[in-house]
Every structure is written in structure tokens, then in C-alpha cells.
C-alpha atoms as a PDB file:
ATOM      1  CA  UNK A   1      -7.839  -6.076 -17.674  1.00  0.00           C
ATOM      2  CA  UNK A   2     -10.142  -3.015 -18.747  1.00  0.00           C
ATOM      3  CA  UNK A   3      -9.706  -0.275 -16.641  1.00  0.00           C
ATOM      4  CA  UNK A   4     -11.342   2.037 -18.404  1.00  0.00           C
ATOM      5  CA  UNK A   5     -14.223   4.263 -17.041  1.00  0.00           C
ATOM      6  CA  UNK A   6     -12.905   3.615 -13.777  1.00  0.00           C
ATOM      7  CA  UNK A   7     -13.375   6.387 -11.164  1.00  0.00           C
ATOM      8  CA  UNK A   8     -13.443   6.910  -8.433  1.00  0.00           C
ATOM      9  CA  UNK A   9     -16.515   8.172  -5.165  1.00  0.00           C
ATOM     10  CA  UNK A  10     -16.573  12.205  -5.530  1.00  0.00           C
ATOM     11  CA  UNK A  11     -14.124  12.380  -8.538  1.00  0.00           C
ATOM     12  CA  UNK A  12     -15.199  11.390 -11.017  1.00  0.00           C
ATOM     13  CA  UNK A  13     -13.074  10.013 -13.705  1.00  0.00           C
ATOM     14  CA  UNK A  14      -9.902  10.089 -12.052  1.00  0.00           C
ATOM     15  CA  UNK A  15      -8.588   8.121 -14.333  1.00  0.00           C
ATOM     16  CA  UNK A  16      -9.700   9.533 -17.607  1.00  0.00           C
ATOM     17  CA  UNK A  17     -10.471  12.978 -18.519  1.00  0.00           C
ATOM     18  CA  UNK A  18     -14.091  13.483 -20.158  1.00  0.00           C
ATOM     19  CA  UNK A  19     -11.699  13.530 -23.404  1.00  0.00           C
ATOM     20  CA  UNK A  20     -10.413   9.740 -22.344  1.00  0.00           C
ATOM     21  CA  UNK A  21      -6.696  10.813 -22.053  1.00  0.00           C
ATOM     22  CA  UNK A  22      -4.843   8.431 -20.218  1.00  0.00           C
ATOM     23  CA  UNK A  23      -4.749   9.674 -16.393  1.00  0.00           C
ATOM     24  CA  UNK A  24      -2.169   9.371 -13.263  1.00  0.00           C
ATOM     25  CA  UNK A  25      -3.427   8.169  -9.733  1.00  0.00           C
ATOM     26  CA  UNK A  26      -1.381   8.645  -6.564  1.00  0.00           C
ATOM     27  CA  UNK A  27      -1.325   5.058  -4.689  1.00  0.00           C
ATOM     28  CA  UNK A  28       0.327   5.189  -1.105  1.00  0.00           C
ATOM     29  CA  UNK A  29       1.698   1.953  -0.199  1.00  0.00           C
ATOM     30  CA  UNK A  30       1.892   1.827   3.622  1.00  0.00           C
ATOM     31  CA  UNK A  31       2.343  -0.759   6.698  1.00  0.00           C
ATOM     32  CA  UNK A  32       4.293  -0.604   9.843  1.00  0.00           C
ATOM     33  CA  UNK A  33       7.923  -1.173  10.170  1.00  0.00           C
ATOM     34  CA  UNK A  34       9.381  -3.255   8.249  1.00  0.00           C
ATOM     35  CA  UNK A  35       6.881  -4.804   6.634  1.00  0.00           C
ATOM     36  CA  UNK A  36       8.356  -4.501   3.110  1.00  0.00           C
ATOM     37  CA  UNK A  37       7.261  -1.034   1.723  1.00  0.00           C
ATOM     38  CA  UNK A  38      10.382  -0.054   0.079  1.00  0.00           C
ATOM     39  CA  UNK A  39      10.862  -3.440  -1.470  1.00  0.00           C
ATOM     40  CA  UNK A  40       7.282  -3.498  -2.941  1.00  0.00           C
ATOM     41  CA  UNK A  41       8.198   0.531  -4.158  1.00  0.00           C
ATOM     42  CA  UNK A  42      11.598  -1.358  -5.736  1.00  0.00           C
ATOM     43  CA  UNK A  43      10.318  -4.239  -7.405  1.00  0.00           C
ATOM     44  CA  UNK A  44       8.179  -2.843  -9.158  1.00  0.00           C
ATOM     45  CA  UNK A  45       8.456   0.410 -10.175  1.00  0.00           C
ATOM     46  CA  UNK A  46       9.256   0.688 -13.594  1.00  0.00           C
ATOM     47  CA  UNK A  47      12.117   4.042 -13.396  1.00  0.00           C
ATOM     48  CA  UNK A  48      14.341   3.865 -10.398  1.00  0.00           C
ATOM     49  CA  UNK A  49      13.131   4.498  -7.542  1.00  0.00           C
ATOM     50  CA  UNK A  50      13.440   7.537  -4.790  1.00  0.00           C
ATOM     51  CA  UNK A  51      14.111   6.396  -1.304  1.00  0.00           C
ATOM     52  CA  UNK A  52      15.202   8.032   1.595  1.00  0.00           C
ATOM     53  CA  UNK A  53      16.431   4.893   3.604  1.00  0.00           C
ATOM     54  CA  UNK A  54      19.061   5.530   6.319  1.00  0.00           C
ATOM     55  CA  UNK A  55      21.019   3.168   8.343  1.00  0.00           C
ATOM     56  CA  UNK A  56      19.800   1.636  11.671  1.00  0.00           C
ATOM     57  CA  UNK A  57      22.284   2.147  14.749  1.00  0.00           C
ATOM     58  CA  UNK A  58      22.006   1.112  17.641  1.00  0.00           C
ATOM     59  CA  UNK A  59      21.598   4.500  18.883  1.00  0.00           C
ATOM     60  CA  UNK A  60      17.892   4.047  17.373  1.00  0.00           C
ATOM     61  CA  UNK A  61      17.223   0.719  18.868  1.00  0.00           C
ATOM     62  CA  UNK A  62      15.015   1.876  21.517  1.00  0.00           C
ATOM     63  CA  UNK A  63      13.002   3.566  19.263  1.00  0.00           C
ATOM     64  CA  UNK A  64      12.909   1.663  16.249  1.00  0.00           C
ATOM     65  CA  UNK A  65      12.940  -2.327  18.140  1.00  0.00           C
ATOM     66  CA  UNK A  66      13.923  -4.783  15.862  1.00  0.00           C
ATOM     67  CA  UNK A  67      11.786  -7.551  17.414  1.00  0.00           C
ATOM     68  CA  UNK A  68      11.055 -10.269  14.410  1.00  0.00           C
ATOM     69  CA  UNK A  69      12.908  -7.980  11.870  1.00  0.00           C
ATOM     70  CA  UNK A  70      16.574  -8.417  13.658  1.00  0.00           C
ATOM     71  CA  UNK A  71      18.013  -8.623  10.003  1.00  0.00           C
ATOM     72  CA  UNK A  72      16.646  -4.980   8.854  1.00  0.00           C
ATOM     73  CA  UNK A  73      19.546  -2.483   8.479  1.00  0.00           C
ATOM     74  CA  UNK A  74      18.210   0.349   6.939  1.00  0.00           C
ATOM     75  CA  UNK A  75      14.974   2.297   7.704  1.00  0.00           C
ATOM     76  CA  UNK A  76      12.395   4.592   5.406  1.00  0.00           C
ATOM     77  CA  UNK A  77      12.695   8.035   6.904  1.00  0.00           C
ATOM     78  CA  UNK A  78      10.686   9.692   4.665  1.00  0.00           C
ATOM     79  CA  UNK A  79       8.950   8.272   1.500  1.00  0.00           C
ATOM     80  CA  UNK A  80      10.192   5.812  -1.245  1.00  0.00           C
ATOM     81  CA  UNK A  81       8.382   7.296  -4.508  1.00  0.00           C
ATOM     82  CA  UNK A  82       7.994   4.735  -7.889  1.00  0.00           C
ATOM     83  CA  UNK A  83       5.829   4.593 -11.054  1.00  0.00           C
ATOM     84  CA  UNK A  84       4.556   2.053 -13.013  1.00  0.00           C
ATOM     85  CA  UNK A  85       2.028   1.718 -15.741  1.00  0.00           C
ATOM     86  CA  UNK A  86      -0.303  -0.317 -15.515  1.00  0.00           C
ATOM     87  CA  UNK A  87      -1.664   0.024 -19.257  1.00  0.00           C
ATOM     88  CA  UNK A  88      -1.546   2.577 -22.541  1.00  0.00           C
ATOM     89  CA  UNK A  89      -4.058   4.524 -20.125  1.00  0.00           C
ATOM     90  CA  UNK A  90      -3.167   3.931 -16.257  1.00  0.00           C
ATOM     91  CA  UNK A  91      -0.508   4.953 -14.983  1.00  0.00           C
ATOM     92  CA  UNK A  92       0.241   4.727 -10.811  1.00  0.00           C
ATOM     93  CA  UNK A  93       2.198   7.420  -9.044  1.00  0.00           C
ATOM     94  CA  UNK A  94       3.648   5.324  -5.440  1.00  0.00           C
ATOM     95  CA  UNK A  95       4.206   6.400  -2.449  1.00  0.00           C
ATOM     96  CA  UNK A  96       5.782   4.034   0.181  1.00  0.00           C
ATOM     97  CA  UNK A  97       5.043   5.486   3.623  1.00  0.00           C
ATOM     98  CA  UNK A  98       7.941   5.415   7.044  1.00  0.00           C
ATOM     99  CA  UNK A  99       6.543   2.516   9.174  1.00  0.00           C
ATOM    100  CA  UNK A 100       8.034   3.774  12.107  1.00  0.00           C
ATOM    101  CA  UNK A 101       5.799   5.658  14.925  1.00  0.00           C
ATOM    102  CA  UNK A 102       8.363   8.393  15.319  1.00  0.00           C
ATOM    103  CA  UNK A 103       7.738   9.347  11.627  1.00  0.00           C
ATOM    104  CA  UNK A 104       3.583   9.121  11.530  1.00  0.00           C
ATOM    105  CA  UNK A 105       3.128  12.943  11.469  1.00  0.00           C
ATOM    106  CA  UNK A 106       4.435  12.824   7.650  1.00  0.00           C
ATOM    107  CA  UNK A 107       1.770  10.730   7.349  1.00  0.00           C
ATOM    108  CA  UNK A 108      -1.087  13.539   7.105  1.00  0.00           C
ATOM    109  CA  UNK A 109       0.706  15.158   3.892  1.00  0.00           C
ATOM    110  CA  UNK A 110       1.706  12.028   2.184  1.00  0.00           C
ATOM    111  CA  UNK A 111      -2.020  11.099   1.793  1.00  0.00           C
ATOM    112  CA  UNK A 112      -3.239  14.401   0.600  1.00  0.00           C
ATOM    113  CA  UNK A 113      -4.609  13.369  -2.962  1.00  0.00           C
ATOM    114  CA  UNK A 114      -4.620   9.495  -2.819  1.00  0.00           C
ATOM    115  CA  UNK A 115      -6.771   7.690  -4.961  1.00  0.00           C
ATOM    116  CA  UNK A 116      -5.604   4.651  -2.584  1.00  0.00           C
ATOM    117  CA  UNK A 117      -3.286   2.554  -0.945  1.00  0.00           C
ATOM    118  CA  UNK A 118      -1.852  -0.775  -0.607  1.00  0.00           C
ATOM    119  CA  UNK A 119      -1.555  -1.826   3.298  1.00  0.00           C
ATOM    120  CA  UNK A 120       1.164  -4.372   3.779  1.00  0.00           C
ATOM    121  CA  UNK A 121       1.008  -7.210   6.752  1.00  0.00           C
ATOM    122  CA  UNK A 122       3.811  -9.067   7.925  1.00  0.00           C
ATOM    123  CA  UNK A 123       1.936 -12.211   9.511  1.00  0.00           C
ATOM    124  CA  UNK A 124       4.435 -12.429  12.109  1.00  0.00           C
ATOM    125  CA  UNK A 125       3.987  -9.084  13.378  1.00  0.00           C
ATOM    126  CA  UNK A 126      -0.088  -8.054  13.114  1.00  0.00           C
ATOM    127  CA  UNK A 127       0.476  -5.746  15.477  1.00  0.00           C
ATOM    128  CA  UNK A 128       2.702  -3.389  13.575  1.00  0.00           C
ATOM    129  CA  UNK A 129      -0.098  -2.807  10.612  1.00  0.00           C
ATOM    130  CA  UNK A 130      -2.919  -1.672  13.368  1.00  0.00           C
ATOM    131  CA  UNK A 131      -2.068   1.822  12.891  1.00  0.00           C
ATOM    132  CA  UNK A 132      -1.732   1.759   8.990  1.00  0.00           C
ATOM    133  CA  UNK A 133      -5.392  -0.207   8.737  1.00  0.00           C
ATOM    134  CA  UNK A 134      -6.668   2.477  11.791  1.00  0.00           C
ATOM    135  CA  UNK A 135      -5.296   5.526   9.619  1.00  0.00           C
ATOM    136  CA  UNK A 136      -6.712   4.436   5.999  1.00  0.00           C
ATOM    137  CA  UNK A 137     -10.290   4.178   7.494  1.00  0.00           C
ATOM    138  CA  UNK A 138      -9.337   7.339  10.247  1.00  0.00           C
ATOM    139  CA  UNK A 139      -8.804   9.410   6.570  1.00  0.00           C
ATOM    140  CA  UNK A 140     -11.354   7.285   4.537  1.00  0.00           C
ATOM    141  CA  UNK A 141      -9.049   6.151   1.917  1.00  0.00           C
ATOM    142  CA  UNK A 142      -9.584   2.611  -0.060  1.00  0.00           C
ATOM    143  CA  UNK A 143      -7.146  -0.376   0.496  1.00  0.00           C
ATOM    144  CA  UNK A 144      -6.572  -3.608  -0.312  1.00  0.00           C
ATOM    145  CA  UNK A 145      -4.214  -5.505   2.995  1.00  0.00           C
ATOM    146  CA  UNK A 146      -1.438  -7.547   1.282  1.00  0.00           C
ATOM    147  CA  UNK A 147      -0.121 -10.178   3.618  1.00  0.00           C
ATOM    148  CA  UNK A 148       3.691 -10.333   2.524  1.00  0.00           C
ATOM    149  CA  UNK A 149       5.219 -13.747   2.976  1.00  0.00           C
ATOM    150  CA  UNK A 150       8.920 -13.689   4.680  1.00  0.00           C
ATOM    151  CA  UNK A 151      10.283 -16.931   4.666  1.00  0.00           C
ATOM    152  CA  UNK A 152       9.363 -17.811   8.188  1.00  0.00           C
ATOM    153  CA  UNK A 153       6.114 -16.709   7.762  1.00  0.00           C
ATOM    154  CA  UNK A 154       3.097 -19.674   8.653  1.00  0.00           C
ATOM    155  CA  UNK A 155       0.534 -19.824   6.424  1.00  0.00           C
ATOM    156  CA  UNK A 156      -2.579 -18.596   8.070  1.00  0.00           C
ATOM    157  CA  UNK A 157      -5.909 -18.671   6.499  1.00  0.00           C
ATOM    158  CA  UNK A 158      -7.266 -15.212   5.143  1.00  0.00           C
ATOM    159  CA  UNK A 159      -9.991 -15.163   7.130  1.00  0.00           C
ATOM    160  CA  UNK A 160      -8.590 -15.777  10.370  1.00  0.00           C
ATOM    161  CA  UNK A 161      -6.014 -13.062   9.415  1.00  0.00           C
ATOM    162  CA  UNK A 162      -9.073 -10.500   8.646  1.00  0.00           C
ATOM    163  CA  UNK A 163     -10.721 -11.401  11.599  1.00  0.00           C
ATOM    164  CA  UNK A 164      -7.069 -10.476  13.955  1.00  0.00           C
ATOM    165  CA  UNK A 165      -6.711  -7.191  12.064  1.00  0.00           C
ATOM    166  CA  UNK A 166     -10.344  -6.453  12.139  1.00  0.00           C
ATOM    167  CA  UNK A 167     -10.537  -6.141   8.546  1.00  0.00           C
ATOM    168  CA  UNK A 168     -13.938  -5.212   6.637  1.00  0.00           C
ATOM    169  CA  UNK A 169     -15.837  -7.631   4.523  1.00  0.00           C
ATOM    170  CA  UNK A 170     -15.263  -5.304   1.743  1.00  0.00           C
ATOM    171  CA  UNK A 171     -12.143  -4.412   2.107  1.00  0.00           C
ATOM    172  CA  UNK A 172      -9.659  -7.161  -0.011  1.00  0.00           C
ATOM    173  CA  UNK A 173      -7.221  -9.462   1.657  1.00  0.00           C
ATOM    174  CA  UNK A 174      -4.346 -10.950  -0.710  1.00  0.00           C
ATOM    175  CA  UNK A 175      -1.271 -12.525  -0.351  1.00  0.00           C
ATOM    176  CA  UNK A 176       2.006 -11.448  -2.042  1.00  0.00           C
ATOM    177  CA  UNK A 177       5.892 -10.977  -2.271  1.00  0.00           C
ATOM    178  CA  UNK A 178       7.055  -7.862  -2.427  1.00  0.00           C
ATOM    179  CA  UNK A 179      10.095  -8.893  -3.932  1.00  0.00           C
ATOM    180  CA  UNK A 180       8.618 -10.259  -6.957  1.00  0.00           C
ATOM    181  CA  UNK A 181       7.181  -7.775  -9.551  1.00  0.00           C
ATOM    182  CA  UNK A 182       4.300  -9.785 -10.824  1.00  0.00           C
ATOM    183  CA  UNK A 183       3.533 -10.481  -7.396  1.00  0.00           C
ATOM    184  CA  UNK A 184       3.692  -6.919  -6.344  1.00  0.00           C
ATOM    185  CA  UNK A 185       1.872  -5.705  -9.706  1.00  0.00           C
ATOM    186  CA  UNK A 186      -1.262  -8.065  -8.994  1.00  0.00           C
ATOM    187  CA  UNK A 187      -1.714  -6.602  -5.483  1.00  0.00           C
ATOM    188  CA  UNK A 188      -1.961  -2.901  -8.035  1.00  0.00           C
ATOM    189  CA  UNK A 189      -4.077  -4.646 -10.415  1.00  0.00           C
ATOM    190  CA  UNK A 190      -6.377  -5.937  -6.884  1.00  0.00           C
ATOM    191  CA  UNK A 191      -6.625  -2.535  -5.680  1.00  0.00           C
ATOM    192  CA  UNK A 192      -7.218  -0.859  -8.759  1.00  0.00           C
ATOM    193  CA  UNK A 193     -10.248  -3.365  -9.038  1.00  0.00           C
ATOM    194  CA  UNK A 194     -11.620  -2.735  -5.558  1.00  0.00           C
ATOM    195  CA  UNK A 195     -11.455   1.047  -6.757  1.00  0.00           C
ATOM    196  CA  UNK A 196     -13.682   0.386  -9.783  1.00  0.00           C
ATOM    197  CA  UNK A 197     -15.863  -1.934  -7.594  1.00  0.00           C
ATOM    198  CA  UNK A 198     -16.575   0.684  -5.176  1.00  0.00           C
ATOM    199  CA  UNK A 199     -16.591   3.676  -7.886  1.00  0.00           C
ATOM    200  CA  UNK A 200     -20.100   1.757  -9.338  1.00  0.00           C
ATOM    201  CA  UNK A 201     -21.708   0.720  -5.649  1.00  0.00           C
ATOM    202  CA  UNK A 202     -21.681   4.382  -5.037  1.00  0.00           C
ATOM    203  CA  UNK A 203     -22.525   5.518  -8.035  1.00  0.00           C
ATOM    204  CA  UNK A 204     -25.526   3.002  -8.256  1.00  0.00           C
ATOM    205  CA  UNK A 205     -26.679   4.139  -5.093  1.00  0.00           C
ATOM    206  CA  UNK A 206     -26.948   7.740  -6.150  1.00  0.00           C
END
């Protein structure tokens, strides 16, 4: 894939200098709870990754429900933080976002700088993504939605799933598993391509 010349609307060449040295972009990888964040961060980052997961109680159960994720024993409290290159002259900073409402307000600082971000979708849950899709377009930051498949997930047609989340036209719907690194590296590559895509649209219209 040739990535090259990508940029990006109102900075220009984010990825490569006017010298064409390779570049780093900060991608935020967000959803709501439990929606598989810090397993996309883990799979495939490519050093190990920085988490700040703690343990669910119950003491936290009434703030953090485990409705459809009864399973979940640990929790994102702050940011899970990976890297991985995506070629000689890409490489992607990510930042995996808390899901839970309690922890929203880091949300403001985390995006500061974001080239874009990944929005993850359990299928079983739409619900917990509004906020994530509400807060990339509330702070006008490019996404692709990634509708990670659990194994009890039904298999709902894309369009039916953009029409429930209210997703635009432009805006790339794909299916993954976070688990799996090629998986989790083509929803990258998919973002990284609605980047470019958008990068020429507005610079064609100027």
C-alpha cells in the first residue's frame, strides 16, 4: 500500500516532512466499555504495550454494569498506549481510550494531536459506542467504526448497523477481531486510507 504523500486537512504532510522523512501519527483507538480497546492496543502493537487496566469489584458494579460483558474482569482506567509500523515510512503512535463514563473527562487531553481514531462497536451493545461516534464528530476528528465480532455476536449487515449508529456515508464501516493482528492491522491500514481520501477531497476543493 503507498502511503506516501498522505496528509492530512490543515497539516499538511503529517506524515512526511517536505524532506520525505518517515513521520509518526497519533491514532486514538476508542469505543465504550468493553468493546475491545485494550485487546486491539495488544494484538497489535509491535513493543509491549502500556496499560493501566485494574480489576473490576463488585464495589464498581453500579458504576461500571457488566450487562452483555459479565465475563470482563479488568477495566482501562486510563489509556493503553502501542506502536506499530505500518511501513519503512509510517509509523502509528496508539492510544486506546477508558470506555467507561466515569473516565470521559480524560478524554479531552487524550485527543489533543490526533491524526485519527479507530471507533470500536460491539454489535451486541450499540448503545455503548454512541458517545465515542458523538465525541469524534463533537471534536472533528476522522474515524473509521470497526464492528468487533465476540463470539455471540449476529451478523448484521453494515448498513443496517450504520443506519442504528447514525453513521455518515463517508465515514468507513468494517468488520474485525481485535484479537487477531492482521485483523486489527487492516482496520489501521482502512483508516489510514480514509485519511488520504479525505486529505485530497479537501485539498481539491481548495
Amino acid at each position: 500500500m503507498d502511503l506516501k504523500g498522505f496528509d492530512h486537512p490543515g497539516r499538511p504532510d503529517a506524515a512526511h516532512g517536505a524532506d520525505g522523512a518517515a513521520r509518526s501519527v497519533k491514532v486514538m483507538i476508542a469505543g465504550g466499555f468493553g468493546t475491545g480497546k485494550t485487546t486491539m492496543v495488544r494484538s497489535v502493537s509491535e513493543i509491549k504495550p502500556l496499560t493501566t487496566e485494574e480489576t473490576l469489584t463488585q464495589a464498581s458494579a453500579d458504576v461500571d454494569p457488566l450487562v452483555g460483558v459479565a465475563d470482563k474482569t479488568q477495566t482501562t482506567v486510563s489509556l493503553d498506549f502501542g506502536k506499530i509500523s505500518l511501513n519503512d515510512s509510517l509509523t502509528l503512535y496508539l492510544f486506546g481510550t477508558p470506555g467507561q463514563e466515569r473516565f470521559w473527562f480524560l478524554w479531552n487531553g487524550l485527543f489533543k494531536g490526533a491524526l485519527g481514531a479507530v471507533v470500536l462497536v460491539d454489535t451486541r451493545r450499540l448503545a455503548s459506542s454512541f458517545r465515542a461516534i458523538e465525541e469524534m464528530e463533537r471534536q472533528n476528528v476522522p474515524f473509521v467504526v470497526a464492528l468487533n465480532v465476540f463470539p455471540d455476536s449476529k451478523d448484521y449487515p453494515v448498513e443496517e448497523i450504520r443506519d442504528a449508529l447514525d453513521i455518515p456515508a463517508h465515514t468507513p464501516v468494517v468488520t474485525c477481531d481485535a484479537r487477531d493482528r492482521a485483523s486489527s492491522r487492516d482496520v489501521l491500514v482502512a483508516l489510514i486510507r480514509h485519511l488520504k481520501e479525505r486529505s485530497g477531497a479537501v485539498l481539491e476543493s481548495r
